[in-house]
Protein backbone atom coordinates (compact mmCIF):
# COMPACT_ATOMS: atom_id res chain seq x y z
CA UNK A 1 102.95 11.46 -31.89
CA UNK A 2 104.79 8.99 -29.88
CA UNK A 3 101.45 8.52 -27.65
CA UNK A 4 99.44 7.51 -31.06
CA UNK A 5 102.12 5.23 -32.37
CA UNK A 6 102.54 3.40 -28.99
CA UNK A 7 97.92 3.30 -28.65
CA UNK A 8 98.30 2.23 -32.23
CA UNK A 9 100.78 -0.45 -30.82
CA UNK A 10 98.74 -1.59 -28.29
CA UNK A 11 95.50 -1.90 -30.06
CA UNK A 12 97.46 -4.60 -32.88
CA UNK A 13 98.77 -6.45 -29.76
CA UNK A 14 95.19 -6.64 -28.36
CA UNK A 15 93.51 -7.93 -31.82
CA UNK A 16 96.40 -10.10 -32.26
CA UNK A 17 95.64 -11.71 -28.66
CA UNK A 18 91.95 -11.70 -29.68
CA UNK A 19 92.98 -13.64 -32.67
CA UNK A 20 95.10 -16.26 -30.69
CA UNK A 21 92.42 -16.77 -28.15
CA UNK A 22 90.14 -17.58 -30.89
CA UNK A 23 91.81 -19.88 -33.03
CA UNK A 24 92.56 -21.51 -29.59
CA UNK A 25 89.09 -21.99 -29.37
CA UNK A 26 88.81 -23.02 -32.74
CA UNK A 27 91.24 -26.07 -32.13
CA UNK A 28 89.61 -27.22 -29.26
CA UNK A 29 85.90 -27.54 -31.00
CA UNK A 30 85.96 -31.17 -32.19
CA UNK A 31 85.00 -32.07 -36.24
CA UNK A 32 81.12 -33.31 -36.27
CA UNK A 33 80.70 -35.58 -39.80
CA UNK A 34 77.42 -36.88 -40.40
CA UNK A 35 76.51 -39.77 -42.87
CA UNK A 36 73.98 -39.39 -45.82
CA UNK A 37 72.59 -42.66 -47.12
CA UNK A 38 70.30 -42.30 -50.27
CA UNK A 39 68.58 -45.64 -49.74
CA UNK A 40 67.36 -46.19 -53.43
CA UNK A 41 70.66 -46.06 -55.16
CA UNK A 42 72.06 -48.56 -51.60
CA UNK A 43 69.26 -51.09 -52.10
CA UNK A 44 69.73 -50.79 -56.01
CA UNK A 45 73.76 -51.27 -56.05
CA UNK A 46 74.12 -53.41 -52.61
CA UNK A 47 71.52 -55.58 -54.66
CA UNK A 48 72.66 -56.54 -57.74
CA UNK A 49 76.24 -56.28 -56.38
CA UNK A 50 75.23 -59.25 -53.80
CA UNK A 51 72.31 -61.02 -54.96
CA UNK A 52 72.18 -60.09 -58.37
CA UNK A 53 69.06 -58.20 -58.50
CA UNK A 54 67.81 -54.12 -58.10
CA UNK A 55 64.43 -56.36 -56.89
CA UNK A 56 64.08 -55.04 -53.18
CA UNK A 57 61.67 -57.93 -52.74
CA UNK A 58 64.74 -60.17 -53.98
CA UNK A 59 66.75 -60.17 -51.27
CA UNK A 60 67.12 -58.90 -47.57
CA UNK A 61 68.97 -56.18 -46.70
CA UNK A 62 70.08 -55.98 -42.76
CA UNK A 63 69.83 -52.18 -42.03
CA UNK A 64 70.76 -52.05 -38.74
CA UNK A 65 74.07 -54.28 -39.27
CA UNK A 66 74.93 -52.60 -42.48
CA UNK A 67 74.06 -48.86 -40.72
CA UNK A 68 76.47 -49.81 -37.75
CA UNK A 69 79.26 -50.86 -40.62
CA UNK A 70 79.26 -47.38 -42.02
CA UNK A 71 79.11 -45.60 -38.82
CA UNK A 72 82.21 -48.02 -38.02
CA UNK A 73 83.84 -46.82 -41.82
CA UNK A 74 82.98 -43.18 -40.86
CA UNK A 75 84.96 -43.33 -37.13
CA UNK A 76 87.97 -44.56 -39.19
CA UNK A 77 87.85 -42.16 -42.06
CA UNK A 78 87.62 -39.08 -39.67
CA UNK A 79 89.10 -40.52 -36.77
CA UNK A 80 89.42 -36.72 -34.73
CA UNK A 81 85.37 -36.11 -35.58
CA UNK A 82 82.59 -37.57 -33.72
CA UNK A 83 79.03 -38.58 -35.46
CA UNK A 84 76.16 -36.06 -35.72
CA UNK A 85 73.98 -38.85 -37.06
CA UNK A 86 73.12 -40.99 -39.52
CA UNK A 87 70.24 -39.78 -42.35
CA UNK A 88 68.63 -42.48 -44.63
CA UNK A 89 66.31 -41.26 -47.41
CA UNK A 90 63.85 -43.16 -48.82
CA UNK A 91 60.52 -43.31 -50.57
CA UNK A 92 57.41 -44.37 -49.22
CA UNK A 93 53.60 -43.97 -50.73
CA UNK A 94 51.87 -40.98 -49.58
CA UNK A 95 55.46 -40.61 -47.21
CA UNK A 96 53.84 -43.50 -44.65
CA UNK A 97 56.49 -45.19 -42.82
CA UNK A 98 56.76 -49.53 -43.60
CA UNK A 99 57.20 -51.50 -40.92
CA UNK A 100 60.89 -51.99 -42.54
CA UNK A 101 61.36 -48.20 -42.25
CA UNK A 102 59.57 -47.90 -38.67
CA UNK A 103 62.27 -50.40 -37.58
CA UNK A 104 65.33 -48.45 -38.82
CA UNK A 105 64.00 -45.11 -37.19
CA UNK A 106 63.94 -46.55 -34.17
CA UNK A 107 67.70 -46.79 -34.49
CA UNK A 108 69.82 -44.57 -32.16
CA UNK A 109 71.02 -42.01 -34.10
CA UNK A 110 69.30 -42.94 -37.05
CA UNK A 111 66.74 -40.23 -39.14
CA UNK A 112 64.68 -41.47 -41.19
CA UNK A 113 63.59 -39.31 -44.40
CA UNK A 114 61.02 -40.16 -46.68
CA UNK A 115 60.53 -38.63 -50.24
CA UNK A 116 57.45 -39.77 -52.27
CA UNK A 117 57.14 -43.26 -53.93
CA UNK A 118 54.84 -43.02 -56.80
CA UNK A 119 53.44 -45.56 -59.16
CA UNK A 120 56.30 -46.83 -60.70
CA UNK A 121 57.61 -47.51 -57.64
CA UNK A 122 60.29 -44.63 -58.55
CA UNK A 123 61.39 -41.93 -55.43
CA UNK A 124 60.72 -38.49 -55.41
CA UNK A 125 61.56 -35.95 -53.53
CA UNK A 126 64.71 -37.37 -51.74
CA UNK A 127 67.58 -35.50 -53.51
CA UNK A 128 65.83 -32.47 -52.65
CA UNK A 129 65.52 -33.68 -48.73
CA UNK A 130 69.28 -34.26 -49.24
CA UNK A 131 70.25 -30.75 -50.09
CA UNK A 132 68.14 -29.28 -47.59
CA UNK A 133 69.24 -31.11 -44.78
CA UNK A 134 73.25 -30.47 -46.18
CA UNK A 135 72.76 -27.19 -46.48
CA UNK A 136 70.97 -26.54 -43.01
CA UNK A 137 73.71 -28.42 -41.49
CA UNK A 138 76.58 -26.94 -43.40
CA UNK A 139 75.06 -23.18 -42.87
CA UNK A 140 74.66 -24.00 -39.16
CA UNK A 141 77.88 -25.32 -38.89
CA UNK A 142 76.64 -28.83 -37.38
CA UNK A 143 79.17 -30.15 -39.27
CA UNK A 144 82.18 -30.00 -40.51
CA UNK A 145 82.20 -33.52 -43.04
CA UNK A 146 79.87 -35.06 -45.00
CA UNK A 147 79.78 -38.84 -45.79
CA UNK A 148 77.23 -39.11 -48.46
CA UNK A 149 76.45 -42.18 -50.10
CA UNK A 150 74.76 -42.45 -53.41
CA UNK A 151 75.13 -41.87 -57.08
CA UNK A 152 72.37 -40.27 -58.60
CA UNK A 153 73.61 -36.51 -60.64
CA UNK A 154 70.81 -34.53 -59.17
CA UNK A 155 72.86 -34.51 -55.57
CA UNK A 156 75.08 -32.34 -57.27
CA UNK A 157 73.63 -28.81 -56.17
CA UNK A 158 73.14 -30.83 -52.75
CA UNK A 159 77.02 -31.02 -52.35
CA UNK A 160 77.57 -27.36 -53.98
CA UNK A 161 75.49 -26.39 -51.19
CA UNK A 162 77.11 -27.98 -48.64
CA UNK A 163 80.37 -26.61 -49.97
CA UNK A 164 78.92 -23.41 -49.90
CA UNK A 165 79.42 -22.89 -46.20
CA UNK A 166 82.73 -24.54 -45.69
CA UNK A 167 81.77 -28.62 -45.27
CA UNK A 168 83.20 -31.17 -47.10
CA UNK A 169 81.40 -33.71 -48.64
CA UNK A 170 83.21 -36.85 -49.20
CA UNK A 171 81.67 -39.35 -51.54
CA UNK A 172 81.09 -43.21 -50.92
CA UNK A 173 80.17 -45.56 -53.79
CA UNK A 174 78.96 -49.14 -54.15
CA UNK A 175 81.20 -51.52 -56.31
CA UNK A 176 79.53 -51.90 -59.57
CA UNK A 177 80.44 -55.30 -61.41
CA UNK A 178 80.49 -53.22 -64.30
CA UNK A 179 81.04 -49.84 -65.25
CA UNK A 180 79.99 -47.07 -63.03
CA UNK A 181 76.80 -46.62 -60.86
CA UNK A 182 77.71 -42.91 -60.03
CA UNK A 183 77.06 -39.85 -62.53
CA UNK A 184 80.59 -38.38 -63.34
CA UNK A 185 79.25 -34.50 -62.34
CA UNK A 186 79.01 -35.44 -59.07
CA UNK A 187 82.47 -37.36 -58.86
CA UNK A 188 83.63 -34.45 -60.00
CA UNK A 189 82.35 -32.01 -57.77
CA UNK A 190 82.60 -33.88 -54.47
CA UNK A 191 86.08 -33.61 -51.99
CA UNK A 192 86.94 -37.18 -51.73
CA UNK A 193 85.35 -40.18 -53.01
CA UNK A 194 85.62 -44.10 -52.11
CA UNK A 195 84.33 -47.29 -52.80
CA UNK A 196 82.67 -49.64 -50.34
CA UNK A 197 83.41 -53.28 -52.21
CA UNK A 198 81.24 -56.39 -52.08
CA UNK A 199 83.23 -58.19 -49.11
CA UNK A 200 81.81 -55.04 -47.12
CA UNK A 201 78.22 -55.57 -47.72
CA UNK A 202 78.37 -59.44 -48.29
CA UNK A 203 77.21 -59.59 -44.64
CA UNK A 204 74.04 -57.56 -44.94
CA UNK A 205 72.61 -58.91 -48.25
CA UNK A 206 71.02 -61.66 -48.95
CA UNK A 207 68.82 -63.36 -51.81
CA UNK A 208 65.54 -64.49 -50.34
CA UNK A 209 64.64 -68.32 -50.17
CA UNK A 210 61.69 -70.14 -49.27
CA UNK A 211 60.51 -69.11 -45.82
CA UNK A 212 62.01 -71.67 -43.36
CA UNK A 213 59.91 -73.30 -40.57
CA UNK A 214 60.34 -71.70 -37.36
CA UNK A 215 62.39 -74.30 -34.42
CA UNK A 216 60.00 -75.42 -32.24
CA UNK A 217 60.14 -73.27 -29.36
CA UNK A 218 59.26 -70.36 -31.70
CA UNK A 219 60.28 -66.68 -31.65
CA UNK A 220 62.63 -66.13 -28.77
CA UNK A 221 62.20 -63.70 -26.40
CA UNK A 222 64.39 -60.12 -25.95
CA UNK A 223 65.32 -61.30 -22.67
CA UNK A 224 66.39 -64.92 -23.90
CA UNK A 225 68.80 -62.98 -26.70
CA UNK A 226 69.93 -60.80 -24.03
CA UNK A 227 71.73 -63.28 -21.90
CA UNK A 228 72.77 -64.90 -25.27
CA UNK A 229 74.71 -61.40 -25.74
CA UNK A 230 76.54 -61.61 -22.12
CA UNK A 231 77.00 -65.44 -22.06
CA UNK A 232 78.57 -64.35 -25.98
CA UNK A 233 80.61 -61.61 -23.97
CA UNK A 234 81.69 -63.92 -20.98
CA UNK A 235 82.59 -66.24 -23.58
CA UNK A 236 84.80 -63.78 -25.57
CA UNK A 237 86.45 -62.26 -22.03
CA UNK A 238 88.00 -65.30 -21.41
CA UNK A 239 88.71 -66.40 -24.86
CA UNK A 240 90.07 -62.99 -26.60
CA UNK A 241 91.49 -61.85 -23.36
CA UNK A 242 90.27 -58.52 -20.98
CA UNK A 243 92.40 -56.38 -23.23
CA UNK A 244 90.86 -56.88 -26.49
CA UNK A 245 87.46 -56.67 -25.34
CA UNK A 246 88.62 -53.23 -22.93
CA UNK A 247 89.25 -51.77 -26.96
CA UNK A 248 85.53 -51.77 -27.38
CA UNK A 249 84.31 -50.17 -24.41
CA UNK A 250 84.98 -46.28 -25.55
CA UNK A 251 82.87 -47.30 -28.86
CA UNK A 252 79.83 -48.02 -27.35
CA UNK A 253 76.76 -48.27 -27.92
CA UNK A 254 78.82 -49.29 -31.12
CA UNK A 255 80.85 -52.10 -32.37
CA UNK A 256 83.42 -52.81 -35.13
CA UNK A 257 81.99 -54.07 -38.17
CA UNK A 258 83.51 -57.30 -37.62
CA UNK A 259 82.75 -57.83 -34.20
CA UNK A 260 79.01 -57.12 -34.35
CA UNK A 261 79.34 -59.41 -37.71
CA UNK A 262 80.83 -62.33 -35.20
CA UNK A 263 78.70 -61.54 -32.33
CA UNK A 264 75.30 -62.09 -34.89
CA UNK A 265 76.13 -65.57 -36.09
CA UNK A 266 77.27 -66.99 -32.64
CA UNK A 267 74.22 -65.59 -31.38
CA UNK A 268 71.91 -66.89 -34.20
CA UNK A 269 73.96 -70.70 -33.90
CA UNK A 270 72.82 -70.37 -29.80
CA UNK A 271 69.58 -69.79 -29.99
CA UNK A 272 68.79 -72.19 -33.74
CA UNK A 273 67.31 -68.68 -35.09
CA UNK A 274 67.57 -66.23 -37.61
CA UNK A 275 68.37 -63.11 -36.32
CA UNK A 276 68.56 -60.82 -39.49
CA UNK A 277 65.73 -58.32 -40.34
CA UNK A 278 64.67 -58.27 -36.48
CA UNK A 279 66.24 -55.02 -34.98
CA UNK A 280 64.28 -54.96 -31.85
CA UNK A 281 66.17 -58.68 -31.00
CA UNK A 282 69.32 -57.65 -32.39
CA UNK A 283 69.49 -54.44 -30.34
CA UNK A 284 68.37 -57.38 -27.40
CA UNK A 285 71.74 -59.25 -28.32
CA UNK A 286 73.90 -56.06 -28.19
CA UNK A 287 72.58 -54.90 -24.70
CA UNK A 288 73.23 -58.43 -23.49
CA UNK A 289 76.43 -58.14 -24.85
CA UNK A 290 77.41 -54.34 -23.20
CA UNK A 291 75.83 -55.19 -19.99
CA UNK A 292 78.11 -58.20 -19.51
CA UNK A 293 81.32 -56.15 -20.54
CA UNK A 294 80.76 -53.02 -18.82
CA UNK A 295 80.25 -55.10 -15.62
CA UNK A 296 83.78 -56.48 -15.66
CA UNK A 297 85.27 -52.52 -15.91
């Protein structure tokens, strides 16, 4: 008898080591969030938040800036996770990528998803995309958080789904100047929700004018707005001292909001030119601007 009770003993010590050595395991696996832009209801609320208008042809929208911002919101809200990737759903006809969509999946970790866009220029098929892609990610335990950002009440099973395997799906909103651009089921049913306000996208919208002339020496080349980006980060070394700019560094191929806000309109007052809409110059001006500052570490 004494044998069993002390076999019996042993065995509980042995699952409860199992246990510890598990949950050890557990709390060294780092959180993974991903964000989930539904680029309908962004275009339709950044719009007539900023310029006034749901008219895409309105107004510019700078992607790449505004996709950096969130990715920037997202390392602050879950400041122990790192970023799976971003997703941005959107329609196109017969799914064919624009050039404007070619452009942002060329992004790093960007993926572009395209629902149908039919005749009255309405999507369809992107909340669907959107739960499948939550779901798959949630069941495979690719992540852990969900930042999903749109409004529309058909996400609802999306973020059920999600929930369904353990993930939590945190809810991000667009300031509405009146009332509410977000179905209350879905506020309801998500973990968390916030509101991104109209200084935060202020920067990345703007109502279209009459095309301006180009300056005389024309489009400027990726290596002419790549040394703009280190002379911009030689400049900065010496002006916002070694320490500042050392902050950035474990960020990259990132930077703050802010700083990639500042970094855009020095660049664009440098070089006379426009700089928004072109991501293939802009990514230019950020290489420029890493190159330079990881040469001084």
């Amino acid at each position: 008898m004494n044998d069993d009770l002390a076999a019996l003993h042993a065995r509980i010590d042995r699952t409860n080591e199992l246990l510890q050595r598990m949950l050890a395991e557990v709390a060294k696996t780092p959180s993974t969030h991903a964000i989930f832009v539904d680029a309908g209801y962004l275009y339709a609320a950044a719009g007539r938040l900023v310029a006034g208008t749901e008219d895409r042809r309105a107004f510019d929208l700078d992607a790449e800036g505004l996709i950096d911002a969130l990715i920037d919101r997202a390392r602050t809200v879950f400041a122990d996770s790192r970023l799976l990737r971003v997703y941005w759903y959107d329609g196109a006809r017969r799914r064919i990528h624009t050039a404007e969509q070619q452009s942002i999946a060329a992004l790093p970790d960007v993926k572009v998803r395209l629902g149908n866009l039919n005749a009255n220029n309405q999507q369809k098929g992107v909340d669907s995309l959107i739960r499948s892609d939550l779901e798959s990610l949630a069941r495979h335990r690719a992540i852990s958080d969900a930042a999903l950002l749109g409004g529309d009440e058909d996400l609802v099973s999306a973020v059920e789904a999600a929930q369904g395997y353990g993930a939590r799906v945190h809810l991000w909103g667009i300031e509405a100047p009146e009332g509410r651009n977000q179905a209350e089921p879905l506020l309801w049913e998500v973990d968390s929700e916030r509101t991104l306000d109209l200084d935060f996208f202020k920067p990345y919208v703007s109502r279209r004018t009459a095309p301006a002339h180009e300056p005389a020496g024309g489009r400027p080349t990726r290596e002419d707005v790549r040394f703009v980006g280190a002379q911009i980060a030689a400049k900065w070394l010496v002006s916002r001292g070694r320490d500042t700019m050392m902050e950035l560094l474990p960020g990259h191929p990132y930077l703050p909001g802010s700083v990639d806000q500042d970094l855009l309109v020095e660049a664009e007052g440098l070089l006379q030119y426009s700089l928004r809409g072109q991501a293939d110059l802009r990514r230019a001006l950020r290489d420029g601007f890493w190159d330079h500052l990881q040469a001084q570490y």
